[in-house]
PDB file of N, CA and C in Angstrom:
ATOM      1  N   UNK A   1       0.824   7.534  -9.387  1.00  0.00           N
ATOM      2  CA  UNK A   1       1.688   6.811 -10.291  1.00  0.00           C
ATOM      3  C   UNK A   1       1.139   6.910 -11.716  1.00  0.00           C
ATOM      4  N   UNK A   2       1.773   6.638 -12.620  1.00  0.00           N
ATOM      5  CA  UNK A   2       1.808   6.821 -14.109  1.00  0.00           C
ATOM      6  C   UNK A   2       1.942   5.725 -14.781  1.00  0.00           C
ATOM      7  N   UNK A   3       0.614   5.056 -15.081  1.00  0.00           N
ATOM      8  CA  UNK A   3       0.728   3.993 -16.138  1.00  0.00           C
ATOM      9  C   UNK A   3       0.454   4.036 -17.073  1.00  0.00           C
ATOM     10  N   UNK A   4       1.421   2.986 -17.942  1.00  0.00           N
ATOM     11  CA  UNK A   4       1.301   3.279 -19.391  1.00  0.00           C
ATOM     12  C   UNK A   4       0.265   2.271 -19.692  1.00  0.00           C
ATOM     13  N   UNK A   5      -1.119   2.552 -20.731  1.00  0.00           N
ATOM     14  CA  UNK A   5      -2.319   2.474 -21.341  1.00  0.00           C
ATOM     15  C   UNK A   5      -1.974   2.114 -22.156  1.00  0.00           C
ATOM     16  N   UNK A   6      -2.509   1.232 -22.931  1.00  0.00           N
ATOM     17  CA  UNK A   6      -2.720   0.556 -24.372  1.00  0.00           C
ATOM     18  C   UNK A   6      -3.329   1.129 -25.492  1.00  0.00           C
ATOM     19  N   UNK A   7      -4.830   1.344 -24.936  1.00  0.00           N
ATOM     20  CA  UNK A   7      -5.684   1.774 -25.755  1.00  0.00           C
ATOM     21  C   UNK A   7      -6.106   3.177 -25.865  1.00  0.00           C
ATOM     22  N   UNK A   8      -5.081   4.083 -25.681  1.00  0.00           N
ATOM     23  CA  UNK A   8      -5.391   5.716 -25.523  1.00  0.00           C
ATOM     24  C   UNK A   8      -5.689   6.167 -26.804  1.00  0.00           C
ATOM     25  N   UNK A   9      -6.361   6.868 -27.344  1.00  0.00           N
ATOM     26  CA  UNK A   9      -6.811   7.684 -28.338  1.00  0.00           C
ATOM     27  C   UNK A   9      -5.580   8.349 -29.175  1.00  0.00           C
ATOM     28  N   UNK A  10      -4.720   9.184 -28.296  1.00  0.00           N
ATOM     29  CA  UNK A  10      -3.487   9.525 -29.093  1.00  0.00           C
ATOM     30  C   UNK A  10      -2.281   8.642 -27.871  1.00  0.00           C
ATOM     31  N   UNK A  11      -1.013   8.371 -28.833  1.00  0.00           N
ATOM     32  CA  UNK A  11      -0.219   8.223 -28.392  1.00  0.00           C
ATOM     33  C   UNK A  11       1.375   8.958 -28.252  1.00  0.00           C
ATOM     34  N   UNK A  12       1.811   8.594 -26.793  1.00  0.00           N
ATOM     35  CA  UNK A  12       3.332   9.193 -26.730  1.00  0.00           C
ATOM     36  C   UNK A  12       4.042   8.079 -27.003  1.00  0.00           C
ATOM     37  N   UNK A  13       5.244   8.811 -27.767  1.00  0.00           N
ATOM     38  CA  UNK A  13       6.222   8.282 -28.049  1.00  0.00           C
ATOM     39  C   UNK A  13       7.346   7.527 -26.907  1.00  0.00           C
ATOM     40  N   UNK A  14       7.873   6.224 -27.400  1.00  0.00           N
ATOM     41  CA  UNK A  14       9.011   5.943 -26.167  1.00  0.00           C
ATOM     42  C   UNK A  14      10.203   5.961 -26.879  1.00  0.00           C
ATOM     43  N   UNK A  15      11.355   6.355 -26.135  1.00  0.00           N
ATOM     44  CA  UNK A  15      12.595   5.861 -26.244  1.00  0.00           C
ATOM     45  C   UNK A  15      13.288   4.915 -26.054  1.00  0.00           C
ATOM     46  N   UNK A  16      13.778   4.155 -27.102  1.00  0.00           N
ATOM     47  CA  UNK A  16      14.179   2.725 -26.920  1.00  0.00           C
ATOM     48  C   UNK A  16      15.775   2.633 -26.919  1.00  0.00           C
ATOM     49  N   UNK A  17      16.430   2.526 -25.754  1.00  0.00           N
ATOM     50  CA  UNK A  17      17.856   2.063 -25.926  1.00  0.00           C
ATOM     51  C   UNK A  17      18.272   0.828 -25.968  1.00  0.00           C
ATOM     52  N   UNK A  18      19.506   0.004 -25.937  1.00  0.00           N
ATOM     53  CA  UNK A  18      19.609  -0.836 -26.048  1.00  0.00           C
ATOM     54  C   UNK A  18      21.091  -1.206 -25.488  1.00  0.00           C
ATOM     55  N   UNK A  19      21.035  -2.128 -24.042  1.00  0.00           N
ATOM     56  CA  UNK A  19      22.401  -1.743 -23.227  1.00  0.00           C
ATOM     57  C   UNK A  19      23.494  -2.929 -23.980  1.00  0.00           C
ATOM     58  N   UNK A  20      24.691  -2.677 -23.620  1.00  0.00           N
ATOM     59  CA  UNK A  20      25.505  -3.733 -23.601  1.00  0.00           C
ATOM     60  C   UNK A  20      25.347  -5.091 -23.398  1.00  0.00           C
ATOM     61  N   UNK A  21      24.272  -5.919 -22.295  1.00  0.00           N
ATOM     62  CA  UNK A  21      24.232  -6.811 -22.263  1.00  0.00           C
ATOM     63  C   UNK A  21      23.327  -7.662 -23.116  1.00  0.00           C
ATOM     64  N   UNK A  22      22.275  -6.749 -23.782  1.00  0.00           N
ATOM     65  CA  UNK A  22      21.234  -7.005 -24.605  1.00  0.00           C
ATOM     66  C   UNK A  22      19.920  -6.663 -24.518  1.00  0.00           C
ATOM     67  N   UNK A  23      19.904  -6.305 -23.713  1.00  0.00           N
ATOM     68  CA  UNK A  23      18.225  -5.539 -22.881  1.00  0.00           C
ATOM     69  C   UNK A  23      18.220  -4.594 -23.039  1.00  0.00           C
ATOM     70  N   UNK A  24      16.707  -4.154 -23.362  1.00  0.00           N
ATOM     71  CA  UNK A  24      16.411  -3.088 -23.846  1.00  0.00           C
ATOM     72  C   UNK A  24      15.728  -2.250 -22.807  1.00  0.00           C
ATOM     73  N   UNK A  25      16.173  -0.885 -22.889  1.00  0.00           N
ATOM     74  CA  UNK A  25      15.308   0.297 -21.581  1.00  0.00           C
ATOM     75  C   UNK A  25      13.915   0.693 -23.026  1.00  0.00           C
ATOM     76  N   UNK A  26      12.970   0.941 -21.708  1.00  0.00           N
ATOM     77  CA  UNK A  26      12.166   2.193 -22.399  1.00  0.00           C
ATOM     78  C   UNK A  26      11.710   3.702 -21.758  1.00  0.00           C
ATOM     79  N   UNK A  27      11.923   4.690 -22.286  1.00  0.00           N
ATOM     80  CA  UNK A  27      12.243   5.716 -21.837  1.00  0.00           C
ATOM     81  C   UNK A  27      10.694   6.596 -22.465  1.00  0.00           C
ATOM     82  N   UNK A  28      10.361   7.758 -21.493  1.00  0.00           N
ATOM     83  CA  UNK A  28       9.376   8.273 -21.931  1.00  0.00           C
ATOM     84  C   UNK A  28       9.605   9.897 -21.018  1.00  0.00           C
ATOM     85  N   UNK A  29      10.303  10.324 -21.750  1.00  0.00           N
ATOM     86  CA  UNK A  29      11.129  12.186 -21.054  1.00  0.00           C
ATOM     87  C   UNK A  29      11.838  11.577 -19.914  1.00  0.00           C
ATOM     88  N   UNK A  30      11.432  11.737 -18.916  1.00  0.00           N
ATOM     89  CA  UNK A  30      13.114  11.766 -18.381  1.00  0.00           C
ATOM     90  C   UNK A  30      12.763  10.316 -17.111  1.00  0.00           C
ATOM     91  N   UNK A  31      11.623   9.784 -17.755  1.00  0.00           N
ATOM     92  CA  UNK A  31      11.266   8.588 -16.748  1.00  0.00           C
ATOM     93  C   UNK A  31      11.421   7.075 -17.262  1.00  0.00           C
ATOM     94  N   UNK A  32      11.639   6.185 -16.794  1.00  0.00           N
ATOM     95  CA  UNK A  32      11.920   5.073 -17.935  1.00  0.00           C
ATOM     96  C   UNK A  32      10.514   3.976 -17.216  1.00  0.00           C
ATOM     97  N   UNK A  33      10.087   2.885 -17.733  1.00  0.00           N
ATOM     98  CA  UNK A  33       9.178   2.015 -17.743  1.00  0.00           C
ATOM     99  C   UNK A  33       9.608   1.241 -16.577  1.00  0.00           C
ATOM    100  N   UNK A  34       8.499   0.741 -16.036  1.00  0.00           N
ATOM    101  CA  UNK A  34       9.194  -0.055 -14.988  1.00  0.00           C
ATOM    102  C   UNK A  34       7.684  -0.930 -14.375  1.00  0.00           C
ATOM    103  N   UNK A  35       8.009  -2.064 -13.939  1.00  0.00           N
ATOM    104  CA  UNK A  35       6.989  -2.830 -13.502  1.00  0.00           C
ATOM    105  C   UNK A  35       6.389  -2.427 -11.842  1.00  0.00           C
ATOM    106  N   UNK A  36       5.558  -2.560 -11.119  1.00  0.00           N
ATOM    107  CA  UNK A  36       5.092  -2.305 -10.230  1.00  0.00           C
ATOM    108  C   UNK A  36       4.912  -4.004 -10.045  1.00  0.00           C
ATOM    109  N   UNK A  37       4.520  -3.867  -8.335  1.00  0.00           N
ATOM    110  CA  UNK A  37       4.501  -5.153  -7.638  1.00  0.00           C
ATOM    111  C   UNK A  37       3.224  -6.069  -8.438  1.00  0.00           C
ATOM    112  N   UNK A  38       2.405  -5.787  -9.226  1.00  0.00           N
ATOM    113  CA  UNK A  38       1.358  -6.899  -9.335  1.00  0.00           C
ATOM    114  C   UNK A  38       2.137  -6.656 -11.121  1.00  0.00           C
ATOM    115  N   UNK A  39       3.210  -6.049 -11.835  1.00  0.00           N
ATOM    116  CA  UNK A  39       3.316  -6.685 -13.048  1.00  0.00           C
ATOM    117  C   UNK A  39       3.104  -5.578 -14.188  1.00  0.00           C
ATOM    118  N   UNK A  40       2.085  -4.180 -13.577  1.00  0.00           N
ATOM    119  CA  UNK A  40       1.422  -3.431 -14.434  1.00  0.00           C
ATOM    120  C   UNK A  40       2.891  -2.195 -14.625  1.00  0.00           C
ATOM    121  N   UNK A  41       2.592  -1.881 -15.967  1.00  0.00           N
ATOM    122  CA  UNK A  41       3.782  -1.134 -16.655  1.00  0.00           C
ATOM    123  C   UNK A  41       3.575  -0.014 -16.268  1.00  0.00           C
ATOM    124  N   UNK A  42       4.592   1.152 -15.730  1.00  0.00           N
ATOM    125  CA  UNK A  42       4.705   2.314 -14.842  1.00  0.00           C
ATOM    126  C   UNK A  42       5.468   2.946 -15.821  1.00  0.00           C
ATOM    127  N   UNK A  43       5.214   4.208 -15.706  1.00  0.00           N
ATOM    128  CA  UNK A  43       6.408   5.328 -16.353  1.00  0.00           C
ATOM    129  C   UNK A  43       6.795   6.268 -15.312  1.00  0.00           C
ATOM    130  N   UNK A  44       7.264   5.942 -13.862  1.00  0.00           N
ATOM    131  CA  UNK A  44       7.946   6.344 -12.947  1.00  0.00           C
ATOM    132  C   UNK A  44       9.310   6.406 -12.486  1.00  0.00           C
ATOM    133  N   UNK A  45       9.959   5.559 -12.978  1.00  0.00           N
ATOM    134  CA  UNK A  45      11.407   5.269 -12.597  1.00  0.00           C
ATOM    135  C   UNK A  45      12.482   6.032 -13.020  1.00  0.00           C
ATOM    136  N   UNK A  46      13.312   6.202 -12.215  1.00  0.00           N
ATOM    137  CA  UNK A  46      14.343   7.123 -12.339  1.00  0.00           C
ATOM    138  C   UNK A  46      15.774   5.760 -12.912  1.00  0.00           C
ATOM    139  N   UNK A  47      15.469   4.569 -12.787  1.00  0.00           N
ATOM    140  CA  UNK A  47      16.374   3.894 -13.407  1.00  0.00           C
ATOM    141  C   UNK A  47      15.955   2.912 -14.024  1.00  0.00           C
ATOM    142  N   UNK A  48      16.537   2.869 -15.308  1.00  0.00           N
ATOM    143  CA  UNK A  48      16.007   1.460 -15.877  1.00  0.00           C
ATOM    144  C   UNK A  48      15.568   0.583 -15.956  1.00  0.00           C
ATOM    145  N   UNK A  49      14.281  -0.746 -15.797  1.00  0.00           N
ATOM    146  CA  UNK A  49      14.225  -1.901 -16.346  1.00  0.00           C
ATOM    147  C   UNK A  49      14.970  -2.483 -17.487  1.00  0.00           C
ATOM    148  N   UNK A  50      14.951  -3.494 -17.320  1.00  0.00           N
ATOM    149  CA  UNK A  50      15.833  -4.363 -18.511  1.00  0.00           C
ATOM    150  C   UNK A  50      14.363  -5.216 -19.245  1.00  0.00           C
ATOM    151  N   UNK A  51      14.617  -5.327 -20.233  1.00  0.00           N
ATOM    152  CA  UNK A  51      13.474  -5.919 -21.115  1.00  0.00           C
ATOM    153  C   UNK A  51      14.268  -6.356 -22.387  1.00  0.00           C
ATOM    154  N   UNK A  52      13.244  -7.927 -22.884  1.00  0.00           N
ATOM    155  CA  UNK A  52      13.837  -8.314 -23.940  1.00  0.00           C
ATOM    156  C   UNK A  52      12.463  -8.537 -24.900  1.00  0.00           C
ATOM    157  N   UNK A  53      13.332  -7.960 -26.604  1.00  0.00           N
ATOM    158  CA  UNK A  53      12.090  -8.063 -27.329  1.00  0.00           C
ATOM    159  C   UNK A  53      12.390  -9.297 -28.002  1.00  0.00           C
ATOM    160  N   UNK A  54      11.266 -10.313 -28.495  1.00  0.00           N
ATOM    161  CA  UNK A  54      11.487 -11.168 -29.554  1.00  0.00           C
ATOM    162  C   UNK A  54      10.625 -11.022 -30.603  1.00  0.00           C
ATOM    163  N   UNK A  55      11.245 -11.173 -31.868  1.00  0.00           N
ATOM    164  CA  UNK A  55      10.458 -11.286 -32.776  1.00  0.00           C
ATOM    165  C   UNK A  55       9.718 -12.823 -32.832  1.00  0.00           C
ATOM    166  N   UNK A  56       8.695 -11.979 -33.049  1.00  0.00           N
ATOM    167  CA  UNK A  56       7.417 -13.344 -33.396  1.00  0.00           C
ATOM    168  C   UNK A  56       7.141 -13.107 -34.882  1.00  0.00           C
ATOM    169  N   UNK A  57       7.571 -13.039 -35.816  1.00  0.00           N
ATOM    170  CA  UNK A  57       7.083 -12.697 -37.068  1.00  0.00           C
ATOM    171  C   UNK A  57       8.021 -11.712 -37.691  1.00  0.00           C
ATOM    172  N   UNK A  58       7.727 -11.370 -38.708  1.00  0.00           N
ATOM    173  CA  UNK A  58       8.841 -10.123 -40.040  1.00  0.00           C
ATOM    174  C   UNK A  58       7.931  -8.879 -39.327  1.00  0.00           C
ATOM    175  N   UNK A  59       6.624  -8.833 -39.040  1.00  0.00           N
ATOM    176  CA  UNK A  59       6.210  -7.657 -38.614  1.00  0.00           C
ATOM    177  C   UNK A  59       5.337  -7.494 -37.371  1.00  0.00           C
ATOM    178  N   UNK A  60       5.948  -8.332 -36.031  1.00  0.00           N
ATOM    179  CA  UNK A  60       5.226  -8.338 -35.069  1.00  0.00           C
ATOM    180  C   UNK A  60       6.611  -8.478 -34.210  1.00  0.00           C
ATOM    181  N   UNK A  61       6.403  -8.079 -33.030  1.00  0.00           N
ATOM    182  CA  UNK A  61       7.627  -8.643 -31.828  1.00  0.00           C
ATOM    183  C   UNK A  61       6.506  -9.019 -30.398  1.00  0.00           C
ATOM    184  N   UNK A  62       7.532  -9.221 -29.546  1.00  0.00           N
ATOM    185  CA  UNK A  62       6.618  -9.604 -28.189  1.00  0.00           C
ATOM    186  C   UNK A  62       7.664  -8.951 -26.826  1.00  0.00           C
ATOM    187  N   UNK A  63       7.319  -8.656 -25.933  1.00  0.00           N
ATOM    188  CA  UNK A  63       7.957  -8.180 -25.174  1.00  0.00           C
ATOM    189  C   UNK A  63       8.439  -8.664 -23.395  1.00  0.00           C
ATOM    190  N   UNK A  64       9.840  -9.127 -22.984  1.00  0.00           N
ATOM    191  CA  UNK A  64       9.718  -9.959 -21.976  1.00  0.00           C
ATOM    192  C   UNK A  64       9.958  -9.026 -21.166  1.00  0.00           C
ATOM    193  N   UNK A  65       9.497  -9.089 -19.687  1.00  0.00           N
ATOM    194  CA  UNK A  65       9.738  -7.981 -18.621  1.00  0.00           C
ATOM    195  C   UNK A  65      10.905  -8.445 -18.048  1.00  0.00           C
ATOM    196  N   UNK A  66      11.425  -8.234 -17.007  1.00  0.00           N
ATOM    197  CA  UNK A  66      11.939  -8.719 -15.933  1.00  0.00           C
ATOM    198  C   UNK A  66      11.803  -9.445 -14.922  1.00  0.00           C
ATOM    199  N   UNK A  67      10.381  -9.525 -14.844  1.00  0.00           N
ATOM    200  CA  UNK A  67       9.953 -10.799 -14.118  1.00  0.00           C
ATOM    201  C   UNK A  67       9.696 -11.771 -14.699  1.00  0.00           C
ATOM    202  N   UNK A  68      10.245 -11.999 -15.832  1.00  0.00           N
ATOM    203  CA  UNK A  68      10.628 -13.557 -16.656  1.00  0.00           C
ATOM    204  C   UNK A  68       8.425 -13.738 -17.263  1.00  0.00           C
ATOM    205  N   UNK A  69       7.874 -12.399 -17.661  1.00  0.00           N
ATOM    206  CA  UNK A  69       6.798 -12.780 -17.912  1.00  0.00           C
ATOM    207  C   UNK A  69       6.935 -11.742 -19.332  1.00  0.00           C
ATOM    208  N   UNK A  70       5.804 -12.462 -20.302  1.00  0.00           N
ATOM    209  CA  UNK A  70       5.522 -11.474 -21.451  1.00  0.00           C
ATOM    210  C   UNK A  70       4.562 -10.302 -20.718  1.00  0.00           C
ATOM    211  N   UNK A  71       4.775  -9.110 -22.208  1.00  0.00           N
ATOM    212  CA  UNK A  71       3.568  -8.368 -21.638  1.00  0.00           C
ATOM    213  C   UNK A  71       2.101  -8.705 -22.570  1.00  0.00           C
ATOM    214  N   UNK A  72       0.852  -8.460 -22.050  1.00  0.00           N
ATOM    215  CA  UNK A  72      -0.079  -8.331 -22.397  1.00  0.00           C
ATOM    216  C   UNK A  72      -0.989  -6.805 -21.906  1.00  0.00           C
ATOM    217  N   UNK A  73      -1.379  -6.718 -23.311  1.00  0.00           N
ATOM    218  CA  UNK A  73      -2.350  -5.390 -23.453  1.00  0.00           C
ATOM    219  C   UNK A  73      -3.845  -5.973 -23.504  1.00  0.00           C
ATOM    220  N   UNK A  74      -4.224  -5.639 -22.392  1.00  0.00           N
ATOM    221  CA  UNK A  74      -5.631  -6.316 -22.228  1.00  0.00           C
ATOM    222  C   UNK A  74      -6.532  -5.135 -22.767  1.00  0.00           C
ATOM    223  N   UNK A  75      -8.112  -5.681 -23.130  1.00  0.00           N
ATOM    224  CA  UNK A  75      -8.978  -4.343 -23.800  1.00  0.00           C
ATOM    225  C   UNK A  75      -9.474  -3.572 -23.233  1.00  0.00           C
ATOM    226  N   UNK A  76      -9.283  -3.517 -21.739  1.00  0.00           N
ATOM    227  CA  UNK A  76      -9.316  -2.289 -20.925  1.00  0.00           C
ATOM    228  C   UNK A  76      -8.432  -1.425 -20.735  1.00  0.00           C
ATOM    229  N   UNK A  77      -7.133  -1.605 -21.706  1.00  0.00           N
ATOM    230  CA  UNK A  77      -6.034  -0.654 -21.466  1.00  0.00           C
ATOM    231  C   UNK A  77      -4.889  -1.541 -20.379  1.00  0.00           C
ATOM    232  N   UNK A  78      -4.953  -1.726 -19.773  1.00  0.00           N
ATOM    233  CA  UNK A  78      -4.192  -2.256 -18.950  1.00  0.00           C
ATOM    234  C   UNK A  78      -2.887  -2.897 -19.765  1.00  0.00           C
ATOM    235  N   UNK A  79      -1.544  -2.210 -19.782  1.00  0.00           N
ATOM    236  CA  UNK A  79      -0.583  -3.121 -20.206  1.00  0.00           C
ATOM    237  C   UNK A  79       0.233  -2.975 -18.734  1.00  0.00           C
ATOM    238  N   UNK A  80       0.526  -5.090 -18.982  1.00  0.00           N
ATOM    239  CA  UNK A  80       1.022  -5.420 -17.580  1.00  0.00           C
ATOM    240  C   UNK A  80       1.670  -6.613 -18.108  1.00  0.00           C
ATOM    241  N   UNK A  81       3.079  -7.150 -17.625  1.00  0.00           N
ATOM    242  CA  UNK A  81       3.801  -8.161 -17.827  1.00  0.00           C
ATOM    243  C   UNK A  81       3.060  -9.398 -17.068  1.00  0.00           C
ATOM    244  N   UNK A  82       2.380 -10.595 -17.474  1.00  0.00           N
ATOM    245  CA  UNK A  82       1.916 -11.178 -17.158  1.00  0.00           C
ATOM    246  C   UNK A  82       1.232 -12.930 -17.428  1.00  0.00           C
ATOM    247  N   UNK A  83       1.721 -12.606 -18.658  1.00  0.00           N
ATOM    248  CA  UNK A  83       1.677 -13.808 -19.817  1.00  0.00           C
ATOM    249  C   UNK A  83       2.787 -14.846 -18.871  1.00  0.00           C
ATOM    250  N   UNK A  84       2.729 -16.202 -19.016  1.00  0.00           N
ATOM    251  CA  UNK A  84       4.081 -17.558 -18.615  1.00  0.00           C
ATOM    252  C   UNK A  84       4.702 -17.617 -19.888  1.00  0.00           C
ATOM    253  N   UNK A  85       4.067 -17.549 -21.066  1.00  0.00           N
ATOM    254  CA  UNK A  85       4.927 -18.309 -22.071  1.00  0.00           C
ATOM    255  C   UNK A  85       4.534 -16.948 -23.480  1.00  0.00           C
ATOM    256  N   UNK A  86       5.085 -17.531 -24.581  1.00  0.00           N
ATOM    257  CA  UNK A  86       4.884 -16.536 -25.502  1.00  0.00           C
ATOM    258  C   UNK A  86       3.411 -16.677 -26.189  1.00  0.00           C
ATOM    259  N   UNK A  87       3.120 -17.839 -26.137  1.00  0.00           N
ATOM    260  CA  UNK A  87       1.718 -17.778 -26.394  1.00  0.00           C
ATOM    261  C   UNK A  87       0.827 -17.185 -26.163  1.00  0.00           C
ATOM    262  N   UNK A  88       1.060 -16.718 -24.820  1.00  0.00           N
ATOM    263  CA  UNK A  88      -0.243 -15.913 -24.330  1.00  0.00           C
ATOM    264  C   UNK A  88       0.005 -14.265 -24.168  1.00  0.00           C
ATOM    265  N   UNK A  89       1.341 -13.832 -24.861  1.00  0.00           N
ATOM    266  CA  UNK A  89       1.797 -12.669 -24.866  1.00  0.00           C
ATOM    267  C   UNK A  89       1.150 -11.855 -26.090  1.00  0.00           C
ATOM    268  N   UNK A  90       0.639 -10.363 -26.178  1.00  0.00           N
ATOM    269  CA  UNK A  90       0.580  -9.540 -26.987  1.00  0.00           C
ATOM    270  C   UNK A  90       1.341  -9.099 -28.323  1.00  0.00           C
ATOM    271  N   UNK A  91       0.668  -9.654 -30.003  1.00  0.00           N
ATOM    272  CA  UNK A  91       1.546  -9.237 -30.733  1.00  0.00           C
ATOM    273  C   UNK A  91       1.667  -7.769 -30.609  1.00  0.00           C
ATOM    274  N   UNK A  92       2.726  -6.766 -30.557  1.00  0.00           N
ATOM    275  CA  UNK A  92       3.124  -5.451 -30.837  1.00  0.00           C
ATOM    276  C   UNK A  92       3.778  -5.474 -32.664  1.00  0.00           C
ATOM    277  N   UNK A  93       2.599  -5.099 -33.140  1.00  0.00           N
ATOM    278  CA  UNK A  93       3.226  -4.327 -35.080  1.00  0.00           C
ATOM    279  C   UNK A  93       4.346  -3.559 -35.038  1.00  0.00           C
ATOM    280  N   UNK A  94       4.811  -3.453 -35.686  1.00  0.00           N
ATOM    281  CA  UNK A  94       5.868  -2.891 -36.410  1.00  0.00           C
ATOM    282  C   UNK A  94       5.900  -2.266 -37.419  1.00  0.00           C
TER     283      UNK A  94
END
């Protein structure tokens, strides 16, 4: 399996759509993001997750999974939806 890392040296780019109902996919070539059973972010899926971003700031957002959890990028790399509330979620810059 293929997880997506936080702290990699260089980075790939994602594709961000944005469906009709308001949730956002993320796409990375022809695989989209997707949570695995303990929460940790995958680039395996052949169909969408739904995800919602909020802004926390003019130049920060935060990111909700589908299992009703934020994500956090821990300093071992590990990004995994896992946060309860926004407090304890990862700012992402802009």
């Amino acid at each position: 399996m293929k997880r997506l890392e936080a702290n990699c040296v260089s980075y790939v780019a994602s594709s961000l759509s944005l469906m009709e109902e308001g949730y956002y996919n993320f796409q990375i070539g022809s695989n989209y993001w997707a949570l695995d059973k303990d929460g940790q972010v995958m680039v395996t899926s052949d169909q969408p997750s739904n995800f919602t971003i909020q802004f926390a700031s003019s130049t920060c957002i935060i990111i909700k999974a589908s299992n009703n959890k934020f994500f956090v990028a821990d300093m071992g790399g590990r990004l995994w939806a896992g946060a309860s509330d926004a407090a304890g979620a990862t700012l992402f810059h802009y």
